[in-house]
C-alpha atoms as a PDB file:
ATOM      1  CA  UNK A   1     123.024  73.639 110.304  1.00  0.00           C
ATOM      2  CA  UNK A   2     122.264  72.735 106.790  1.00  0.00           C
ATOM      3  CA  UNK A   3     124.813  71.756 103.671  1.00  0.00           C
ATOM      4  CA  UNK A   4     124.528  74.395 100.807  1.00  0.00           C
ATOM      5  CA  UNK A   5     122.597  72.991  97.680  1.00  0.00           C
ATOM      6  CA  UNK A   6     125.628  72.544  95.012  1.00  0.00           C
ATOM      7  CA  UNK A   7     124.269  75.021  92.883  1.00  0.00           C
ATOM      8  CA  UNK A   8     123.735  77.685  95.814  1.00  0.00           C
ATOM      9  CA  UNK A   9     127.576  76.668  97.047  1.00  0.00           C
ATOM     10  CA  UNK A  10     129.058  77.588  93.237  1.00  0.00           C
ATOM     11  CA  UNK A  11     126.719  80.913  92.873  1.00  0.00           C
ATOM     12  CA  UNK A  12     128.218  82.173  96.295  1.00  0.00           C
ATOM     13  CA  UNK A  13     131.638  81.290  95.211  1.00  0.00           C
ATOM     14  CA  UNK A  14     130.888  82.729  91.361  1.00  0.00           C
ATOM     15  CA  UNK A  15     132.746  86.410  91.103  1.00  0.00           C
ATOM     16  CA  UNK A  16     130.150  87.104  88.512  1.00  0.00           C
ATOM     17  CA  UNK A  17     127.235  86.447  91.148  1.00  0.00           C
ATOM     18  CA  UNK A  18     125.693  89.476  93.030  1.00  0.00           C
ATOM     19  CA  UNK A  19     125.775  89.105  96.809  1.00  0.00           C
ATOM     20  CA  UNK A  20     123.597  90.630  99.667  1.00  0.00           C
ATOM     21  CA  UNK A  21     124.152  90.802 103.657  1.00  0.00           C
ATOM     22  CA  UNK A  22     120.725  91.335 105.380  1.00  0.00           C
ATOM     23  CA  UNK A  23     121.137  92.758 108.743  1.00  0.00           C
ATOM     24  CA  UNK A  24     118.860  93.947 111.141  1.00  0.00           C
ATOM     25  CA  UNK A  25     119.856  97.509 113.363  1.00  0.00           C
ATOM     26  CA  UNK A  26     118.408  97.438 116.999  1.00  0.00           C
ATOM     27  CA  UNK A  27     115.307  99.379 116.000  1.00  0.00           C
ATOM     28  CA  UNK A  28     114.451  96.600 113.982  1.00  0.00           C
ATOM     29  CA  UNK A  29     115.236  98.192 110.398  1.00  0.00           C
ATOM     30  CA  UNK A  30     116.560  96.007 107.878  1.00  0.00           C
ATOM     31  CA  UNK A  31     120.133  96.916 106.275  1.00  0.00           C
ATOM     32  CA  UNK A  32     121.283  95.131 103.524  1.00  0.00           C
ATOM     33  CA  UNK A  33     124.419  95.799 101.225  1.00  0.00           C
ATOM     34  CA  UNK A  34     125.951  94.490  98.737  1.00  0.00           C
ATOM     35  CA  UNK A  35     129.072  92.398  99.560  1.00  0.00           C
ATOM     36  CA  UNK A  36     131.766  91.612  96.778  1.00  0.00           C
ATOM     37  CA  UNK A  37     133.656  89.388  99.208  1.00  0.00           C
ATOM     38  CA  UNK A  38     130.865  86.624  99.482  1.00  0.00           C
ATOM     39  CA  UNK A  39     131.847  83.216  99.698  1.00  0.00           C
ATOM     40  CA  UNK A  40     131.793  79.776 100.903  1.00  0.00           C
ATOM     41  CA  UNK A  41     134.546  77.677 101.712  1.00  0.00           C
ATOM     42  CA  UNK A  42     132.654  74.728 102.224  1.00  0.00           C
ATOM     43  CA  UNK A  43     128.924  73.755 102.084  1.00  0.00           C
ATOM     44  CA  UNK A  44     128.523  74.783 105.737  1.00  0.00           C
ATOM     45  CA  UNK A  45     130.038  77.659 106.033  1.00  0.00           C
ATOM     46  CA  UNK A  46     129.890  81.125 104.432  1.00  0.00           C
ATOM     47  CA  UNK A  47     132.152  83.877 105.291  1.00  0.00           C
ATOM     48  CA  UNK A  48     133.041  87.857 104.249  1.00  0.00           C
ATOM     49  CA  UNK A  49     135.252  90.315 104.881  1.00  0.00           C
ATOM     50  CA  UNK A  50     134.689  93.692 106.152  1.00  0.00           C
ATOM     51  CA  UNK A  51     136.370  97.068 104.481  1.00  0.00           C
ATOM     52  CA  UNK A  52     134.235 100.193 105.795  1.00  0.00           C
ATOM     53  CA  UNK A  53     131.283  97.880 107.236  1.00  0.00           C
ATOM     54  CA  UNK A  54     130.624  99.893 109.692  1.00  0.00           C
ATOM     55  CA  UNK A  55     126.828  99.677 110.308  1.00  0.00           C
ATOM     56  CA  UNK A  56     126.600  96.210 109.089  1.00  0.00           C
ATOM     57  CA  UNK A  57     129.422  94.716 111.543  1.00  0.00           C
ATOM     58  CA  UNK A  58     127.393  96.611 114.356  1.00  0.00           C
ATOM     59  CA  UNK A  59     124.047  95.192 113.538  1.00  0.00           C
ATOM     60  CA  UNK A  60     125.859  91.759 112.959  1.00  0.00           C
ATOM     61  CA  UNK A  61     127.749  91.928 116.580  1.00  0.00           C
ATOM     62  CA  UNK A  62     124.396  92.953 118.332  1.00  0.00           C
ATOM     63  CA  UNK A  63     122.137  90.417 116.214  1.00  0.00           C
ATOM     64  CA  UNK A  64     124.805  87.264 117.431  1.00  0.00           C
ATOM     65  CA  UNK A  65     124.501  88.347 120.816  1.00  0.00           C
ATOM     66  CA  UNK A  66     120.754  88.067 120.551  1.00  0.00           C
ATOM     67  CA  UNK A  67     120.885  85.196 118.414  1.00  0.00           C
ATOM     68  CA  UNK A  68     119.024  86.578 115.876  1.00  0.00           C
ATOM     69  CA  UNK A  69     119.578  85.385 112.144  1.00  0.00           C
ATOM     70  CA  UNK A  70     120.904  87.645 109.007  1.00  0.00           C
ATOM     71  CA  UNK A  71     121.002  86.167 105.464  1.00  0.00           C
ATOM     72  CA  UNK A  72     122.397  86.258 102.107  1.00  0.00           C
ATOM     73  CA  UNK A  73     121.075  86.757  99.231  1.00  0.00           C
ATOM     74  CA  UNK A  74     122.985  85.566  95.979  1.00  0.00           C
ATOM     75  CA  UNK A  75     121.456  85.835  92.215  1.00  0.00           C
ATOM     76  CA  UNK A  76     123.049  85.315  88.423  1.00  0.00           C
ATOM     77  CA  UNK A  77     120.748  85.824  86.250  1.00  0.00           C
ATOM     78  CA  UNK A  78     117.335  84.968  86.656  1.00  0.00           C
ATOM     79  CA  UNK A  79     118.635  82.336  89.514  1.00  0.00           C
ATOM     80  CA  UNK A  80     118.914  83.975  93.180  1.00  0.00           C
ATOM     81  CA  UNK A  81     118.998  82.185  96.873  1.00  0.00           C
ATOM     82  CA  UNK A  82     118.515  83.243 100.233  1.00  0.00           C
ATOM     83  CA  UNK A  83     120.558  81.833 103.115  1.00  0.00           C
ATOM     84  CA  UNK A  84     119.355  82.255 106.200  1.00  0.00           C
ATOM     85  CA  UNK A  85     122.050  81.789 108.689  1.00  0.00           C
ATOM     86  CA  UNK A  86     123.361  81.990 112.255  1.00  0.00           C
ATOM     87  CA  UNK A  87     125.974  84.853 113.196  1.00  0.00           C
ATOM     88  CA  UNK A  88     129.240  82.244 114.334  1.00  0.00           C
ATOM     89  CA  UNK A  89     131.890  84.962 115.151  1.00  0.00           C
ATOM     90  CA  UNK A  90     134.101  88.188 113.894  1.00  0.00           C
ATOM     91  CA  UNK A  91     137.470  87.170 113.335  1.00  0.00           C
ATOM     92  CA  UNK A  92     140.030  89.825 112.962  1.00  0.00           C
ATOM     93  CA  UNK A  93     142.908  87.555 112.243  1.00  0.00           C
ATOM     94  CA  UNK A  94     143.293  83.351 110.777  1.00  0.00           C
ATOM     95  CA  UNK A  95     143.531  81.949 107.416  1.00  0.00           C
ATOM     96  CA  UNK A  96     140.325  83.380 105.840  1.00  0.00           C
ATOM     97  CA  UNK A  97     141.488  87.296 106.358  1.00  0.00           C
ATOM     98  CA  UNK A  98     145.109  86.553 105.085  1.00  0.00           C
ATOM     99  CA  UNK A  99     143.524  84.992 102.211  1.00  0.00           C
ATOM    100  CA  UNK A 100     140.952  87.944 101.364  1.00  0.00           C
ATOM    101  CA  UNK A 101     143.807  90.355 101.719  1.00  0.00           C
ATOM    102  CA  UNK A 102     146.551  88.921  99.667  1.00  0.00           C
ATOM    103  CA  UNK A 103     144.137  89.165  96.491  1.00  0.00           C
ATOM    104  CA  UNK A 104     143.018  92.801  97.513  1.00  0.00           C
ATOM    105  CA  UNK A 105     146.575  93.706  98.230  1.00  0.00           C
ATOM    106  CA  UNK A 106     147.296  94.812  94.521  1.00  0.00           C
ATOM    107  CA  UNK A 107     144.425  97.257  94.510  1.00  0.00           C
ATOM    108  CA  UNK A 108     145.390  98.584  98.032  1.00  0.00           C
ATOM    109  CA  UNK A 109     142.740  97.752 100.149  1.00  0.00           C
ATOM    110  CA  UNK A 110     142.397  95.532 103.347  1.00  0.00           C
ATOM    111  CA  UNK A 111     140.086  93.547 104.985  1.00  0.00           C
ATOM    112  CA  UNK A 112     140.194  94.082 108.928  1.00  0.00           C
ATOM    113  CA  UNK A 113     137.864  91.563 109.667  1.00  0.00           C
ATOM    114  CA  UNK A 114     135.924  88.235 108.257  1.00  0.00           C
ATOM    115  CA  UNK A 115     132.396  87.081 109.343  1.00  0.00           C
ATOM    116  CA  UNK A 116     131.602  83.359 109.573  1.00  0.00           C
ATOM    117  CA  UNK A 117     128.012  82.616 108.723  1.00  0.00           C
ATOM    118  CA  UNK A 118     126.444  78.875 109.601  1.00  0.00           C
ATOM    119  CA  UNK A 119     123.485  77.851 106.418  1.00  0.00           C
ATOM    120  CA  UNK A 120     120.390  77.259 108.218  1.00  0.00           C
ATOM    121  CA  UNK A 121     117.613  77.589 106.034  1.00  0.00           C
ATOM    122  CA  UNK A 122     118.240  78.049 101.505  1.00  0.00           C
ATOM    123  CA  UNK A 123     115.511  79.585  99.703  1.00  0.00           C
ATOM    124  CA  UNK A 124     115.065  79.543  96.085  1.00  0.00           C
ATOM    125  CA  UNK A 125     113.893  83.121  95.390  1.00  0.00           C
ATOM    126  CA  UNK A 126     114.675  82.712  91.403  1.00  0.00           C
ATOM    127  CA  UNK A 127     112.043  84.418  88.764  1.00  0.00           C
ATOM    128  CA  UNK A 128     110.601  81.160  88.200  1.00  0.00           C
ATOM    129  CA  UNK A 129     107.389  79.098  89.180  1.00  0.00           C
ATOM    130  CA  UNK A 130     110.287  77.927  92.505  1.00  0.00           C
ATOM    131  CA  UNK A 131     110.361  81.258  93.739  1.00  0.00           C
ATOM    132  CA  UNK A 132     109.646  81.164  97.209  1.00  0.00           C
ATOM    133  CA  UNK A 133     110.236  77.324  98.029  1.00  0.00           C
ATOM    134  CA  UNK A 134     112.615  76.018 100.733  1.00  0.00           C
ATOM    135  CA  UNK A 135     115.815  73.760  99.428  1.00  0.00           C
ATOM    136  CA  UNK A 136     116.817  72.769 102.633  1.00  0.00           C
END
């Protein structure tokens, strides 16, 4: 497990950031999708919620049982990391979920579950002469 980089923690906390899941399906395709409900609560842990993740909480489920990593991707700008991480667990209930839904509650919507990610590896993947180079 690895701390996130400050500026890596504020971009996946930053509602004006763009944020990708990278999954893998059991054929070995990647999946990724963009996920509004990003964040980290602290430096070591990043977590989202799922609406209609259907595909994405299957390849998730199968990838943790494996072990198998998925990542993040998170860019603003020119700026963007990758965060590879370890698959902790699906919650479908705890803090995290009551949180997500009490702010989607006005447009109707609900989380059913929330995915804990553990920061393993950050990647700066930013159009700039970084691109490519390991943070931590």
């Amino acid at each position: 497990m690895v701390e996130l980089p400050k500026e890596v923690f504020d971009l996946l906390n930053s509602d004006k950031a763009t944020k990708v899941v990278a999954s893998k399906t059991p054929e070995g395709d990647v999946h990724a999708i963009i996920v509004g409900s990003v964040s980290a609560p602290d430096p070591r842990t990043i977590v989202f919620g799922t609406l209609v993740m259907k595909r994405s909480s299957q390849n998730l489920r199968v990838m943790m049982e494996k072990g198998e990593l998925a990542a993040v991707l998170v860019a603003l700008g020119v700026n963007s990391y990758e965060v590879r991480c370890r698959i902790v667990k699906q919650a479908k209930a705890g803090p995290q979920l009551k949180a997500m839904n009490e702010k989607l509650a006005p447009m109707g919507l609900k989380m059913t579950s929330v995915w804990y990610l553990e920061p393993l590896e950050v990647w700066d993947q930013s159009a700039s002469y970084n691109a490519g180079t390991r943070l931590v």
